[in-house]
N, C-alpha and C. Protein backbone atom coordinates (compact mmCIF):
# COMPACT_ATOMS: atom_id res chain seq x y z
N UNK A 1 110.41 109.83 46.67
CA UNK A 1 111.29 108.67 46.73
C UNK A 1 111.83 108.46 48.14
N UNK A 2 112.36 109.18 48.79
CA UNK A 2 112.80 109.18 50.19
C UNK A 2 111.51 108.93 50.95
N UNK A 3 110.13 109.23 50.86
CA UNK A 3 109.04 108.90 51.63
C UNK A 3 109.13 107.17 51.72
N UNK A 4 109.14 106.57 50.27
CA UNK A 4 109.23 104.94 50.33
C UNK A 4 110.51 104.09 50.84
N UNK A 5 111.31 104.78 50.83
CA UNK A 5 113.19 104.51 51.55
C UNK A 5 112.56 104.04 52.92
N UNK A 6 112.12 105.38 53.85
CA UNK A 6 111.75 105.15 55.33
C UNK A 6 110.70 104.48 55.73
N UNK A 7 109.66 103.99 55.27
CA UNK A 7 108.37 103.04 55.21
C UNK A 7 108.70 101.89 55.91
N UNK A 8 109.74 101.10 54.55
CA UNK A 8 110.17 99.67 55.58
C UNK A 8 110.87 100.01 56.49
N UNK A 9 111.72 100.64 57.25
CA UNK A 9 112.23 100.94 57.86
C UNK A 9 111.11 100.86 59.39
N UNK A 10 110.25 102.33 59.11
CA UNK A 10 109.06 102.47 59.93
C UNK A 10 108.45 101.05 60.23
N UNK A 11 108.26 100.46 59.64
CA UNK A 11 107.42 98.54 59.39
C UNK A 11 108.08 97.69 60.29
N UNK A 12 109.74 97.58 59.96
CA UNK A 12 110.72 97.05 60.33
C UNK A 12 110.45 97.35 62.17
N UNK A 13 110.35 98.41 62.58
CA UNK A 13 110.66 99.28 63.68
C UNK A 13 109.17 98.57 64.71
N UNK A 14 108.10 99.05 63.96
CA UNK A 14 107.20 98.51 64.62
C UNK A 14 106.97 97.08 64.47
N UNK A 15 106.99 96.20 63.99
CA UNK A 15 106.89 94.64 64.07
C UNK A 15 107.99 94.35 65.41
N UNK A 16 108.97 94.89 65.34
CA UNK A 16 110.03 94.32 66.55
C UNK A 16 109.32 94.74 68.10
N UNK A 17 108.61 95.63 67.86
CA UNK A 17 108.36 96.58 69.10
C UNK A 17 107.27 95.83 69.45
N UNK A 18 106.51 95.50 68.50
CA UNK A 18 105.02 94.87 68.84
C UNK A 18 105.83 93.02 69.25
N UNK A 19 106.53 92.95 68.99
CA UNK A 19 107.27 91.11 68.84
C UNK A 19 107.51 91.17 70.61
N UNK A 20 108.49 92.25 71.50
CA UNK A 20 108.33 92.37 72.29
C UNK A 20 107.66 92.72 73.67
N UNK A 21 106.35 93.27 72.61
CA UNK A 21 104.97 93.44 73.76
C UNK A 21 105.08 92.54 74.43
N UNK A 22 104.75 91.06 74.54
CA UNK A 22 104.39 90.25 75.16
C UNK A 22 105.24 89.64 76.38
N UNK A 23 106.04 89.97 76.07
CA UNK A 23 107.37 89.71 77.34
C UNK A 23 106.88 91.24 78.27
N UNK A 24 106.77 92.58 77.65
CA UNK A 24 106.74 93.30 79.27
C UNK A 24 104.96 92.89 79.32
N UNK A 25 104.04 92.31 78.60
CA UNK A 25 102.71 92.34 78.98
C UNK A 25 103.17 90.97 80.11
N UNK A 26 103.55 90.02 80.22
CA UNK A 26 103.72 89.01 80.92
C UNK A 26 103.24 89.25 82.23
N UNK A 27 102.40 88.70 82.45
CA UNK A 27 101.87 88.42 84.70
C UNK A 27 103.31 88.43 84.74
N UNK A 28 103.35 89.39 86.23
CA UNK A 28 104.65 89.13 86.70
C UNK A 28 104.72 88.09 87.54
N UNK A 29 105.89 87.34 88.32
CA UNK A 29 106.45 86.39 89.01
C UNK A 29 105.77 86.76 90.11
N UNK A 30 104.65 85.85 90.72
CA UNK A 30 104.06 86.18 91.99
C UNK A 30 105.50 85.94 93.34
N UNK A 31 105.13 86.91 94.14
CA UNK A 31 106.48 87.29 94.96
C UNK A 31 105.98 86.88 96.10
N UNK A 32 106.66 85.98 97.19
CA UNK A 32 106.76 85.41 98.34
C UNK A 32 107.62 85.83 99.06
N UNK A 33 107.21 86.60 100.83
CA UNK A 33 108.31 86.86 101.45
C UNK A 33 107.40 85.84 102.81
N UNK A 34 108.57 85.97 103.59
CA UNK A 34 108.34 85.12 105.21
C UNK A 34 108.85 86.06 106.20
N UNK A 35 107.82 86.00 106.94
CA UNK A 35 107.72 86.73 108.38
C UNK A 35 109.36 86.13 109.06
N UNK A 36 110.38 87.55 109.37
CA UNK A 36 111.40 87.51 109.94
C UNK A 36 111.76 87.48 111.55
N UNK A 37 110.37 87.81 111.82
CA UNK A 37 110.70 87.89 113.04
C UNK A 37 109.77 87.02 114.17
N UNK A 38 110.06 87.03 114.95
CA UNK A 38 109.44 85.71 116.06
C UNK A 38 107.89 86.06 116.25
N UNK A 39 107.43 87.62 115.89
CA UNK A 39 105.74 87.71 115.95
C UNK A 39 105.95 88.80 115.11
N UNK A 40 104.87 88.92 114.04
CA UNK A 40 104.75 89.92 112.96
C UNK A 40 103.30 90.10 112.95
N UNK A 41 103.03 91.36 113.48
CA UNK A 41 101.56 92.06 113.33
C UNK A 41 101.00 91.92 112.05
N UNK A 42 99.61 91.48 111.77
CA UNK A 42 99.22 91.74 110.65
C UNK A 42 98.46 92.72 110.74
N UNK A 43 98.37 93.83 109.92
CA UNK A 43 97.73 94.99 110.17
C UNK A 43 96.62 94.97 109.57
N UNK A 44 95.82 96.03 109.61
CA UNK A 44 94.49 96.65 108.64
C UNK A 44 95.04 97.44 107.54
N UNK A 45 95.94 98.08 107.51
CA UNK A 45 96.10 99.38 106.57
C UNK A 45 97.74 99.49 106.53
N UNK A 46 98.47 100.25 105.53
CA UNK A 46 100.08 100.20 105.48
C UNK A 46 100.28 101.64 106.78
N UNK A 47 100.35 100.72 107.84
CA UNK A 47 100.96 101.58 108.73
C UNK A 47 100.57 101.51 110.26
N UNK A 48 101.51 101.69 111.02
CA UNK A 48 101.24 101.60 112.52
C UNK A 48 99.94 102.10 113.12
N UNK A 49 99.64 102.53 112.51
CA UNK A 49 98.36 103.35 113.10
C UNK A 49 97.43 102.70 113.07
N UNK A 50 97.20 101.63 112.05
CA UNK A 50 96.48 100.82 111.83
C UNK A 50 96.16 99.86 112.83
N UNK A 51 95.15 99.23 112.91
CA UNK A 51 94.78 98.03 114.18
C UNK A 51 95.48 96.79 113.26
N UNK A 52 95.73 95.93 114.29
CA UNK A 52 96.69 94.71 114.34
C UNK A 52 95.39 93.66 114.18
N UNK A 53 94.85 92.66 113.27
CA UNK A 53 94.18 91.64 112.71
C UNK A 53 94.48 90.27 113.50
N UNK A 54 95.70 90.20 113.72
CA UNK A 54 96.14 89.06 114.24
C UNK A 54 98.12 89.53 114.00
N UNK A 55 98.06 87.92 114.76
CA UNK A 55 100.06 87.94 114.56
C UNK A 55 99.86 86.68 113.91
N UNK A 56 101.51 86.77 113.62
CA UNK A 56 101.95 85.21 112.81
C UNK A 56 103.66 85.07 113.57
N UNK A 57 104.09 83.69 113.71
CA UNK A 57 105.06 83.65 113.87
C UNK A 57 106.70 83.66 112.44
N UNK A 58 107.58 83.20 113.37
CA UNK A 58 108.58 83.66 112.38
C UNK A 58 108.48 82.17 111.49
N UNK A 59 108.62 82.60 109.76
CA UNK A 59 108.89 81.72 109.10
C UNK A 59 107.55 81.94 108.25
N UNK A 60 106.67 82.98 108.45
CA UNK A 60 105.30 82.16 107.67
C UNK A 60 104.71 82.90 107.10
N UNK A 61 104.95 82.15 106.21
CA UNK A 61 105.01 82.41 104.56
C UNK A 61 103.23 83.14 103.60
N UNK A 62 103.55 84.46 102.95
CA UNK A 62 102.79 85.46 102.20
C UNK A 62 103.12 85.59 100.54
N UNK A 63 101.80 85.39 100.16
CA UNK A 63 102.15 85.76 98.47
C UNK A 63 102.01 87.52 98.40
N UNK A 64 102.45 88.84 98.06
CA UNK A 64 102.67 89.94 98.23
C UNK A 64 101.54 90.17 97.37
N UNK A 65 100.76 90.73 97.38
CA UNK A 65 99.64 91.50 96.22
C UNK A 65 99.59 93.29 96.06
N UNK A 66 100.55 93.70 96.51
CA UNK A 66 99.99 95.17 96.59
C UNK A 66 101.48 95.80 97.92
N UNK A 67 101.94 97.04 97.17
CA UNK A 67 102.77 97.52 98.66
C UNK A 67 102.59 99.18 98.25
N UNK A 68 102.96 99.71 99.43
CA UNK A 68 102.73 100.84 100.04
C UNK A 68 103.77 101.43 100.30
N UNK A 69 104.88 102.35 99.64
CA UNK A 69 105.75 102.56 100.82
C UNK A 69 107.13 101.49 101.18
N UNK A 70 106.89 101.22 102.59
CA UNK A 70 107.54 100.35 103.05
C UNK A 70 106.77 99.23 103.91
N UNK A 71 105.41 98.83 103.11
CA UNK A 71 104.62 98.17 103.31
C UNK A 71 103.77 97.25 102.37
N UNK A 72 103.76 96.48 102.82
CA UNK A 72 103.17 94.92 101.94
C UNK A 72 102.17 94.75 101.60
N UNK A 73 101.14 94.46 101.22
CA UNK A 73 99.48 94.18 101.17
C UNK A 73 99.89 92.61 100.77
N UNK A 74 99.65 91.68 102.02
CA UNK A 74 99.72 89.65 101.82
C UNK A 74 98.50 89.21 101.84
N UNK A 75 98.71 88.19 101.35
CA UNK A 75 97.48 87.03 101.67
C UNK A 75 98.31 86.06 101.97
N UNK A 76 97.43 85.23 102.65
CA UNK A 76 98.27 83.67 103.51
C UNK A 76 97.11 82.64 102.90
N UNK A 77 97.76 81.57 102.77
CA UNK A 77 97.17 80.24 102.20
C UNK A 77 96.02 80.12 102.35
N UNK A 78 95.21 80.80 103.55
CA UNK A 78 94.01 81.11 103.67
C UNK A 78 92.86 82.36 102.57
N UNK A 79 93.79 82.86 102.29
CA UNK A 79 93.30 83.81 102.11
C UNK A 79 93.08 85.06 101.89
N UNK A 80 93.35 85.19 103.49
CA UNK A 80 93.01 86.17 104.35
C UNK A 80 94.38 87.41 104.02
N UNK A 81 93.43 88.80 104.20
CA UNK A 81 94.71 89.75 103.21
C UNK A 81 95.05 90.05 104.37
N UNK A 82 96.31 90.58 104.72
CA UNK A 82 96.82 92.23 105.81
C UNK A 82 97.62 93.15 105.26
N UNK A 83 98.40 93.98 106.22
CA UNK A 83 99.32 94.63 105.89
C UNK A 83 101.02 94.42 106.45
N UNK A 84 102.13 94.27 106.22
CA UNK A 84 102.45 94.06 106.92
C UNK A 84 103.98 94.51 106.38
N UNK A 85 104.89 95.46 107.66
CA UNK A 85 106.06 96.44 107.34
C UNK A 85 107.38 95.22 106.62
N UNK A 86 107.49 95.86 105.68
CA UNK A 86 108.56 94.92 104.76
C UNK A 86 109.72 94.67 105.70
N UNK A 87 110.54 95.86 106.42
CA UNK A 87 111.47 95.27 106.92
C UNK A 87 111.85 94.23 108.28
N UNK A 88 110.42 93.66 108.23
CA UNK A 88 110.54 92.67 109.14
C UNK A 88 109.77 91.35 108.10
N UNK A 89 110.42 91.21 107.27
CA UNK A 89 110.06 89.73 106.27
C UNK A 89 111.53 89.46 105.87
N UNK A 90 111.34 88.23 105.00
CA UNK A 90 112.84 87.83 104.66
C UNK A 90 112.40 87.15 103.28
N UNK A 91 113.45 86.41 102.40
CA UNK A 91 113.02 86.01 101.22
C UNK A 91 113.48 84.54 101.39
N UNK A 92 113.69 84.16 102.70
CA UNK A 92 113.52 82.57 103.23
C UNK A 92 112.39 81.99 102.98
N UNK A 93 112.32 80.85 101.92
CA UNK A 93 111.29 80.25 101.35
C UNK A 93 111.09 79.44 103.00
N UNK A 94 109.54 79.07 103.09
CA UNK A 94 108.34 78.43 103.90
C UNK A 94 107.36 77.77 103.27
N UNK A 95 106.83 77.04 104.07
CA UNK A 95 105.70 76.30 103.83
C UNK A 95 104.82 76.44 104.64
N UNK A 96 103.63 76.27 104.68
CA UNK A 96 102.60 76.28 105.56
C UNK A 96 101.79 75.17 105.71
N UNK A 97 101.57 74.16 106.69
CA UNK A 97 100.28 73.14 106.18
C UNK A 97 99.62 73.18 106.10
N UNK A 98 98.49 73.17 104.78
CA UNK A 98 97.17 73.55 104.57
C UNK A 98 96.18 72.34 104.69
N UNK A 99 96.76 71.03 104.85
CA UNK A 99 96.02 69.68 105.53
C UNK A 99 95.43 69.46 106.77
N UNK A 100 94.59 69.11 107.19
CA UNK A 100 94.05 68.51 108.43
C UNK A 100 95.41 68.36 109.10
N UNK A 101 96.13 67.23 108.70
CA UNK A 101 97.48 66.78 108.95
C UNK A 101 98.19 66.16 107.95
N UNK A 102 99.92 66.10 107.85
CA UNK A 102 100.58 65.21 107.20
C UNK A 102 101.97 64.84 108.31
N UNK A 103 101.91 63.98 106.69
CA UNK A 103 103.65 63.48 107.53
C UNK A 103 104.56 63.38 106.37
N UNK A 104 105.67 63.90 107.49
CA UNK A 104 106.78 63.90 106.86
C UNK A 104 107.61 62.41 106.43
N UNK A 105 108.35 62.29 105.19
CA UNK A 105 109.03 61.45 105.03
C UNK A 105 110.42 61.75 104.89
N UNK A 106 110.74 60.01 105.16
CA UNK A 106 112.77 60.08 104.93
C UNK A 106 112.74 60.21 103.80
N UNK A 107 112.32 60.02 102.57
CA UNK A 107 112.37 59.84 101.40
C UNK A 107 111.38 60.66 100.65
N UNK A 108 111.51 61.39 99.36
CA UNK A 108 110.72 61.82 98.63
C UNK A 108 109.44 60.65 97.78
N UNK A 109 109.04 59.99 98.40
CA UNK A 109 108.25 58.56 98.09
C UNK A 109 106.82 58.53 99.17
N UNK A 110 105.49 58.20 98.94
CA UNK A 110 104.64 57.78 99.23
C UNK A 110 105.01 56.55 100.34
N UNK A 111 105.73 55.74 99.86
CA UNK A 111 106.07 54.31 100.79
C UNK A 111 107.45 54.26 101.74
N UNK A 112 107.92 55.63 102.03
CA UNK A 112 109.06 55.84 102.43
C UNK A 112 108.43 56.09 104.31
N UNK A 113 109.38 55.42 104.89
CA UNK A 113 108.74 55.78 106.63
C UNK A 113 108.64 57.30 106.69
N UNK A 114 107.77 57.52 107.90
CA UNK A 114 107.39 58.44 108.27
C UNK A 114 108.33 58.68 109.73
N UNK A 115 109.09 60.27 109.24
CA UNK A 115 109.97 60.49 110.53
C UNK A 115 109.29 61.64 111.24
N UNK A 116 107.83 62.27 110.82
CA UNK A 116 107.40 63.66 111.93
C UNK A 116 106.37 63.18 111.26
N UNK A 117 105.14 64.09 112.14
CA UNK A 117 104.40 64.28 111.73
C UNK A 117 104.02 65.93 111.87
N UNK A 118 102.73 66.44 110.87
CA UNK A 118 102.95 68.20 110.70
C UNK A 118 101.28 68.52 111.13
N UNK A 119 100.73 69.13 111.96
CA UNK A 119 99.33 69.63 111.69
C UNK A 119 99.00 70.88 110.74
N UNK A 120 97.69 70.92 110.74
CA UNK A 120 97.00 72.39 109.94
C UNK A 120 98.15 73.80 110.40
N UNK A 121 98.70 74.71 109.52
CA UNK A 121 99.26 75.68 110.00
C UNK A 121 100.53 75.84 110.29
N UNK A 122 100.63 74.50 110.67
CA UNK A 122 102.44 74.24 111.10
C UNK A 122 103.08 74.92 110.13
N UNK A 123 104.15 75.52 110.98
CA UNK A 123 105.41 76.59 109.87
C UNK A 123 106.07 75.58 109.16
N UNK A 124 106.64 75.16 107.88
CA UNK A 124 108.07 74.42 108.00
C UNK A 124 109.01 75.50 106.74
N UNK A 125 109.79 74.98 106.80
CA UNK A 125 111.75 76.21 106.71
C UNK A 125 111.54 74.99 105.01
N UNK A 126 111.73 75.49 103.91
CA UNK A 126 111.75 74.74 102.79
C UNK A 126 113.23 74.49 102.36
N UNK A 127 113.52 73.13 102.44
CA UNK A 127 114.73 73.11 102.17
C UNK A 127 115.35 72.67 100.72
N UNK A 128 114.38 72.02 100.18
CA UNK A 128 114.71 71.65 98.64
C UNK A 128 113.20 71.29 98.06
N UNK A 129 113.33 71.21 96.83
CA UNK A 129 111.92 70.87 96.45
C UNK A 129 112.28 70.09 95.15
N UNK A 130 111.50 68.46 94.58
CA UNK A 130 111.72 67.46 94.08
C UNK A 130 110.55 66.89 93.33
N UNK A 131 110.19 67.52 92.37
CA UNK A 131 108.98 67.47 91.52
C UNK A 131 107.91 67.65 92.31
N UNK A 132 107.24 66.63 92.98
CA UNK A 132 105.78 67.15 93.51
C UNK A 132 105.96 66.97 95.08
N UNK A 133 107.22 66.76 95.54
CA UNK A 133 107.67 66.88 97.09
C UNK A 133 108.67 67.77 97.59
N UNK A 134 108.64 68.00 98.59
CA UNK A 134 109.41 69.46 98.90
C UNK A 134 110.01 69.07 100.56
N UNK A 135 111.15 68.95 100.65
CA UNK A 135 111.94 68.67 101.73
C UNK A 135 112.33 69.65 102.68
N UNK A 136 111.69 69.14 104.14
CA UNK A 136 111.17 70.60 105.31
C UNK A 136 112.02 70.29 106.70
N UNK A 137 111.89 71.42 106.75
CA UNK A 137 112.20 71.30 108.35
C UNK A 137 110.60 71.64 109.04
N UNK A 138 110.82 71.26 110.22
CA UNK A 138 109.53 71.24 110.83
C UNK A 138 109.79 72.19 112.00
N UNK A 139 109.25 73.71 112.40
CA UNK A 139 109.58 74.46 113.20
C UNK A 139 109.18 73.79 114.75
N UNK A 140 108.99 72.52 115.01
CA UNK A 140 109.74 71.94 116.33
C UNK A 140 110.68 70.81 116.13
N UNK A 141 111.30 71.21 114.56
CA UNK A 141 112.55 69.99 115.10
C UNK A 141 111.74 69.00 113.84
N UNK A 142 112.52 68.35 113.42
CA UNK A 142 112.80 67.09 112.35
C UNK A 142 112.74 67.38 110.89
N UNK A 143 113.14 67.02 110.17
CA UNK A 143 113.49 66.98 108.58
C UNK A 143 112.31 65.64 107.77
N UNK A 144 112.27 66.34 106.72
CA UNK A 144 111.64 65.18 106.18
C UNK A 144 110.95 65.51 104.76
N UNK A 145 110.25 65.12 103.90
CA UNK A 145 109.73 65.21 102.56
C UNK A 145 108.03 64.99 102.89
N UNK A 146 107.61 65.84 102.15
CA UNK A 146 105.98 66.05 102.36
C UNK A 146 105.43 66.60 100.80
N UNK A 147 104.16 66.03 100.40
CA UNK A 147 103.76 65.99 98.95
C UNK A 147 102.99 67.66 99.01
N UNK A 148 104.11 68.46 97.85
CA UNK A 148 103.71 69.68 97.43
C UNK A 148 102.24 69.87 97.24
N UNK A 149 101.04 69.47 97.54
CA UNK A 149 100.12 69.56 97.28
C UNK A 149 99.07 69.75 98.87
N UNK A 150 99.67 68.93 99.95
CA UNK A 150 99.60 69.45 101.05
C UNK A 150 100.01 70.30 101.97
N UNK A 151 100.54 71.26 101.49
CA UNK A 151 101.27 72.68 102.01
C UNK A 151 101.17 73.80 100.96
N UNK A 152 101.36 74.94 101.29
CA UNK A 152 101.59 76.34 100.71
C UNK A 152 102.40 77.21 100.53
N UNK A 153 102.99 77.55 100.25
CA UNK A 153 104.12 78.54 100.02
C UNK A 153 104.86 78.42 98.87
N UNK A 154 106.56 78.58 99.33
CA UNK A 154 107.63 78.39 98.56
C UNK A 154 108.75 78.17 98.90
């Protein structure tokens, strides 16, 4: 009699447990940091020793895939993976332009004037974002709205 008491109990226990699988199975929140400092080595491997791939300037922006330590494994809008020491990133959202070129607007609108214009690569500082437009600063100077679909980041 006590074997059938604890059964539902046991039933009870596992249905809740299995109800919450799916929340810790969840993809986690892909994580974005931005280069803090005015030139950030991209490395080969998590660590100084490693050869340097290229630099990037300050502001520009990595989706994180992998860390080490006190080291990052990024990819950039391109692509392209490195390594690169966490305590020189920041969690200052960026953009990157991944267009030939755009331009910036006064207005979150297609028909709104154009106050900058941005090339391939250009850093910009993300200052708000407005369904499918995202309002930038432009790392030489001017403000303006540019369609989320021609840039990268966050």
């Amino acid at each position: 009699m006590f074997r059938f008491i604890r059964l539902p109990a046991l039933v009870l226990a596992f249905v809740l447990s299995w109800l919450a699988l799916p929340s810790a199975w969840a993809a986690p929140q892909k994580q974005m940091v931005s280069a803090a400092v005015g030139t950030l080595n991209m490395r080969t491997g998590p660590g100084q020793r490693y050869e340097t791939h290229w630099t990037v300037s300050k502001g520009y922006p990595f989706r994180v895939i992998g860390r080490k330590g006190n080291w990052l494994h990024v990819s950039d809008f391109e692509n392209d993976k490195a390594w690169i020491y966490r305590p020189m990133t920041s969690k200052t959202p960026h953009h990157v332009v991944k267009a030939k070129a755009v331009v910036l607007r006064k207005s979150p609108n297609a028909r709104s004037p154009v106050v900058k214009r941005a090339a391939y690569g250009d850093v910009l500082r993300t200052l708000e974002r407005r369904g499918d437009w995202v309002k930038v600063m432009h790392e030489g100077g001017g403000t303006g709205w540019v369609a989320r679909r021609l840039v990268w980041g966050w």
